[in-house]
Structure formats: C-alpha cells, structure tokens
C-alpha atoms as a PDB file:
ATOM      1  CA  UNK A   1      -2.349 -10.074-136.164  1.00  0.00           C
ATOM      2  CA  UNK A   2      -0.668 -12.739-134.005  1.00  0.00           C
ATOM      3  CA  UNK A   3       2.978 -11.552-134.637  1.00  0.00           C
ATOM      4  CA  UNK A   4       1.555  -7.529-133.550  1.00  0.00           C
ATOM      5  CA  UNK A   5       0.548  -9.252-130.589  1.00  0.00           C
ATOM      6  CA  UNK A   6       3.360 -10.520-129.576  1.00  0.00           C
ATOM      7  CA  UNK A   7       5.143  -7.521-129.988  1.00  0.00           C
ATOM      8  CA  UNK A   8       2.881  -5.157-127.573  1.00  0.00           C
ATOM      9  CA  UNK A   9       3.557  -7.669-125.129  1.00  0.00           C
ATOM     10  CA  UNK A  10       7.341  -7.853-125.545  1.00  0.00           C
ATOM     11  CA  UNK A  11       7.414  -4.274-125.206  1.00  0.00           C
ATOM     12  CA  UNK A  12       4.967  -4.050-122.561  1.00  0.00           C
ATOM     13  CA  UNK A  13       7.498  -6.893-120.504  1.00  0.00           C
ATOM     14  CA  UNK A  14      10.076  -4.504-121.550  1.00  0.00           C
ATOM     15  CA  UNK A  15       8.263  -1.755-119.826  1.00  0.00           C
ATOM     16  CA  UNK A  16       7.212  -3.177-116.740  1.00  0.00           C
ATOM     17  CA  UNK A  17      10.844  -4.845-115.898  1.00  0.00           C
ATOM     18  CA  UNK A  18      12.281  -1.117-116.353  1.00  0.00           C
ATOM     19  CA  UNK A  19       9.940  -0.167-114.090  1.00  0.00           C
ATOM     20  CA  UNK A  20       9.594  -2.989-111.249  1.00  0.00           C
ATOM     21  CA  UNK A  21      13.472  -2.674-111.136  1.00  0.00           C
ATOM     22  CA  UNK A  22      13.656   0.994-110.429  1.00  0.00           C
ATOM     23  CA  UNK A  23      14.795   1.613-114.116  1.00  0.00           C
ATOM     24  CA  UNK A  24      17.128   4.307-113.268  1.00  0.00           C
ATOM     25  CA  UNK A  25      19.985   4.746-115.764  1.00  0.00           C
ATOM     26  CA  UNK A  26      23.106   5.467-113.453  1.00  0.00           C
ATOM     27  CA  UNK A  27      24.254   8.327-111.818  1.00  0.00           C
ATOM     28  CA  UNK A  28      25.604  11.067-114.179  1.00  0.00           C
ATOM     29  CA  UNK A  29      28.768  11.983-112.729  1.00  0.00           C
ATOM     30  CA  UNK A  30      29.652   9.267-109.912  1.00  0.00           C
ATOM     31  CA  UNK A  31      31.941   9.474-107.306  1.00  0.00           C
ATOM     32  CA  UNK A  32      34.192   7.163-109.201  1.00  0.00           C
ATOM     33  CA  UNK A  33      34.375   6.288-112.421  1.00  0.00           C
ATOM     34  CA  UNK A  34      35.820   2.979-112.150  1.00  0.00           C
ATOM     35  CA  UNK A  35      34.905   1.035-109.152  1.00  0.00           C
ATOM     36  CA  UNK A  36      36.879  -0.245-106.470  1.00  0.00           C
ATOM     37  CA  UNK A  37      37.072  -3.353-105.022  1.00  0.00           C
ATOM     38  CA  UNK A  38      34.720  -4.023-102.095  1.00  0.00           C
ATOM     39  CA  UNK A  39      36.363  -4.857 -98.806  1.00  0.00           C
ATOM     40  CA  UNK A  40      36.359  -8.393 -97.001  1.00  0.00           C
ATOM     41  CA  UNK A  41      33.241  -9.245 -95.721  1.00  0.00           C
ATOM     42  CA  UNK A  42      32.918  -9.531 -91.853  1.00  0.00           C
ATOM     43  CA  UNK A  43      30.586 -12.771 -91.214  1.00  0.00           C
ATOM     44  CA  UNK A  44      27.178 -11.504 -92.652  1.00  0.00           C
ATOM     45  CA  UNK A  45      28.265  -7.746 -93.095  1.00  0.00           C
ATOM     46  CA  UNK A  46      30.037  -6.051 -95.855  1.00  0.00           C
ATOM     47  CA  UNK A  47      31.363  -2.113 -95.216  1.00  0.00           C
ATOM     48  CA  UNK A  48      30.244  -0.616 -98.715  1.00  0.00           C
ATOM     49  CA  UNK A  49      31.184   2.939-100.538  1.00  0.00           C
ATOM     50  CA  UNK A  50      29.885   4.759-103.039  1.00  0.00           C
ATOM     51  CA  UNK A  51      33.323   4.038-104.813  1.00  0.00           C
ATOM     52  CA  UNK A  52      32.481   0.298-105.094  1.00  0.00           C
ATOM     53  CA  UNK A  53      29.736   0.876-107.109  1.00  0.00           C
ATOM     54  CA  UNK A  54      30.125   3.623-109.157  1.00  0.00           C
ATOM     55  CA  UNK A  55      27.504   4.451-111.656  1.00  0.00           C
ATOM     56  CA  UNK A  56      25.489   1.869-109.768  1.00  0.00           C
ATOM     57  CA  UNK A  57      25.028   3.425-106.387  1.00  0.00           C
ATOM     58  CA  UNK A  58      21.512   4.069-105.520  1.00  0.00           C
ATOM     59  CA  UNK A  59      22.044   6.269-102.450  1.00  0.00           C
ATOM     60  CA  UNK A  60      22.392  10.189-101.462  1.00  0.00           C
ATOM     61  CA  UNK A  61      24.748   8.359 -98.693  1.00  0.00           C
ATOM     62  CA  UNK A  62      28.350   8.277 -99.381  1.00  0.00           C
ATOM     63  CA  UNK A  63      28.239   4.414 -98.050  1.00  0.00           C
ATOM     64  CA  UNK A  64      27.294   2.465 -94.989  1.00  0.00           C
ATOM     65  CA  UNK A  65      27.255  -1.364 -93.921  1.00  0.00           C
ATOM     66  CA  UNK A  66      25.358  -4.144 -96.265  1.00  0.00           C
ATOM     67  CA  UNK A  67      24.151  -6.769 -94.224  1.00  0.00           C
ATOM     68  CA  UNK A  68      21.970 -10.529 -94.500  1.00  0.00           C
ATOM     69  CA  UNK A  69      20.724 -11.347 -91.436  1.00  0.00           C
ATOM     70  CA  UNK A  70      18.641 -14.773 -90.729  1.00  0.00           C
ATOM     71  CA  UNK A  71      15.966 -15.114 -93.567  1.00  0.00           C
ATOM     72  CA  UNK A  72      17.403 -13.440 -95.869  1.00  0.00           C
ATOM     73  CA  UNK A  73      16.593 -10.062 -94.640  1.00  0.00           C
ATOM     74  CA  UNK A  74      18.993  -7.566 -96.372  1.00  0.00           C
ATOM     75  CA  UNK A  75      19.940  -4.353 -95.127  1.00  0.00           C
ATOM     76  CA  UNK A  76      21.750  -1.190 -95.654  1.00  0.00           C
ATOM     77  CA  UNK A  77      22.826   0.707 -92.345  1.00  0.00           C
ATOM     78  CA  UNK A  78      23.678   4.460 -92.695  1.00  0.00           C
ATOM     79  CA  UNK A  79      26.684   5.521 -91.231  1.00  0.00           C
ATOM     80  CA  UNK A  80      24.687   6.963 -88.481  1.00  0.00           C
ATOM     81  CA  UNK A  81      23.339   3.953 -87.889  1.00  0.00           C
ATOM     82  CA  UNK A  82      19.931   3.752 -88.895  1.00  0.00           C
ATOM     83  CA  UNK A  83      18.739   0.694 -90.715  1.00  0.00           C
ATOM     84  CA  UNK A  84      16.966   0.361 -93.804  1.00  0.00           C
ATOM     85  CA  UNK A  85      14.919  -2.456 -95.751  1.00  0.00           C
ATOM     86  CA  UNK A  86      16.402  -3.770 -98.837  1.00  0.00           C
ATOM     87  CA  UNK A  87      14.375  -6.149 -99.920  1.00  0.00           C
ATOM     88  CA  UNK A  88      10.541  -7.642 -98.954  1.00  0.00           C
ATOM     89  CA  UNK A  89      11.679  -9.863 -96.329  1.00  0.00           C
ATOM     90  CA  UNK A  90      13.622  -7.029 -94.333  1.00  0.00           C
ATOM     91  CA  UNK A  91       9.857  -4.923 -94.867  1.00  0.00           C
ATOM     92  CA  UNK A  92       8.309  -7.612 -93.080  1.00  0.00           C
ATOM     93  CA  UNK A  93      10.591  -7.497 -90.727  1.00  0.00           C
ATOM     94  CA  UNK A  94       9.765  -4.273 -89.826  1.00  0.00           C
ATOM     95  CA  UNK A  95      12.432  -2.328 -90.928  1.00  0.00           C
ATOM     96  CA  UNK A  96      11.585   1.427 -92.164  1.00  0.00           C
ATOM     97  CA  UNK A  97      11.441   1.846 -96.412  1.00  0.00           C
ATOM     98  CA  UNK A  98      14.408   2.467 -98.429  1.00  0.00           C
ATOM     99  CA  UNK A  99      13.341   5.142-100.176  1.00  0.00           C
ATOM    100  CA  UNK A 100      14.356   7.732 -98.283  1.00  0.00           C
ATOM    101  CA  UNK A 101      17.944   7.335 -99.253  1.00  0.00           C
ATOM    102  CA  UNK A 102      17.472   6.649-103.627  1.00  0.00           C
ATOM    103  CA  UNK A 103      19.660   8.692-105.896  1.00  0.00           C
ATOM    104  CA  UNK A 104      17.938   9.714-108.654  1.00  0.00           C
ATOM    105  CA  UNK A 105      19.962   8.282-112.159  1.00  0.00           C
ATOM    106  CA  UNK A 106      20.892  10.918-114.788  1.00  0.00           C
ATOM    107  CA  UNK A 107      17.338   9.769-116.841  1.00  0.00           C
ATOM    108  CA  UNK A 108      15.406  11.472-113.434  1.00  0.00           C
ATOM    109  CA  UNK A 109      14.185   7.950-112.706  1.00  0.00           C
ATOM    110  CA  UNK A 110      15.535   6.007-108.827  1.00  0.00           C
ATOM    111  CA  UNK A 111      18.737   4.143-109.346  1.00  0.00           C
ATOM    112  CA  UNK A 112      18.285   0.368-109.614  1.00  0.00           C
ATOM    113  CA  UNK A 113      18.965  -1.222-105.788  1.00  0.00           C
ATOM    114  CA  UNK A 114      19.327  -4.600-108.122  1.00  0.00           C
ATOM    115  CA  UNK A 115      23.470  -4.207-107.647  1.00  0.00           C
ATOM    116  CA  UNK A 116      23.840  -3.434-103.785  1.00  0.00           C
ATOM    117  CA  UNK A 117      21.233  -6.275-102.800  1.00  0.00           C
ATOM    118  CA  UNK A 118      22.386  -8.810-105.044  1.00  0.00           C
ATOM    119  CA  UNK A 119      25.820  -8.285-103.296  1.00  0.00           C
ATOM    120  CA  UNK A 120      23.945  -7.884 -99.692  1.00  0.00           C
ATOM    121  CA  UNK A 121      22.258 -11.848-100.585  1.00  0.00           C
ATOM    122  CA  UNK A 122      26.038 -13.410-101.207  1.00  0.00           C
ATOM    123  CA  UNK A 123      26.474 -12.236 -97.241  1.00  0.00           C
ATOM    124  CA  UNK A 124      23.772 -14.966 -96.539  1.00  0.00           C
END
C-alpha cells in the first residue's frame, strides 16, 4: 500500500513539473538544427536568435534582445521594441505577459521559456 503510494505521487511530481515548466517538447522543424553560438553579451543585454536555440526557442519571433535588469527582472525585447516579462519579478514590475509570443512545441503544448531565462539570469 505504502510503495503504490509513493508511486502516484512520483508520477503526480512528474506531472506537475511538465506542466509548471511549460512542458512543451521542442519545436518540430527549427530554424536550425544545430545551434549557434550566442553573441557577446553587452553589460546586462544579450542580442538572441532563434538560431541559438534551436529546438529550444519558445517564440513566434525570429529573436530579439535578452536582458537582467536590477532585481533580477528578466526580459525579452522584440525587435520592434516592445518588452516582455520573463520571469515573476519582471510581472511585478509591470511588464506586459509573455505569452503572447510562445511557440507551440511539436507535442501542441508552449515551449519551455526554462532555456532563454536561465541564459537571461547569467546577464545579472
């Protein structure tokens, strides 16, 4: 009894860290296969591609500008400019939802953001 237990609650961690992490397998067919080497950051800033990520981007965007400003806000700026929240602390900050931009993963489910803002937190 103990040891089925412990199982539906494996699987249910399983479950629920798929799903708090956006879950989303990859892109089907990304813009690059392999992925190329990001560019030298610029102070807290980082110009970012599609490219660099490959399977792992999470946006309809082609790229844009990763940022960390004070507090560990992290960013993602749109080649038109427009500013979006990465994480809870940019939220708070005010800056508009994320969501918007998500690429959808060959499973149907939103591409993981875990790659782009673990890379946008080193700019810190």
């Amino acid at each position: 009894m103990r040891a089925a237990r412990v199982v539906c609650a494996a699987v249910a961690l399983v479950a629920l860290t798929t799903t708090a992490c956006g879950g989303g397998s990859g892109r089907a067919e990304p813009a690059s296969r392999s992925p190329v080497a990001l560019p030298e950051p610029v102070a807290t800033t980082q110009q970012v591609r599609s490219e660099n990520l490959g399977y792992l981007w999470p946006f309809t965007v082609p790229g844009g500008t990763m940022e960390c400003r004070a507090g560990n806000i992290a960013v993602f700026t749109t080649p038109d400019g427009t500013s979006y929240a990465l994480n809870d602390n940019a939220s708070q900050a005010g800056l508009p939802d994320v969501g918007p931009l998500r690429a959808q993963g060959a499973d149907g489910d939103e591409i993981s953001l875990g790659s782009l803002l673990g890379k946008t937190l080193k700019l810190c």
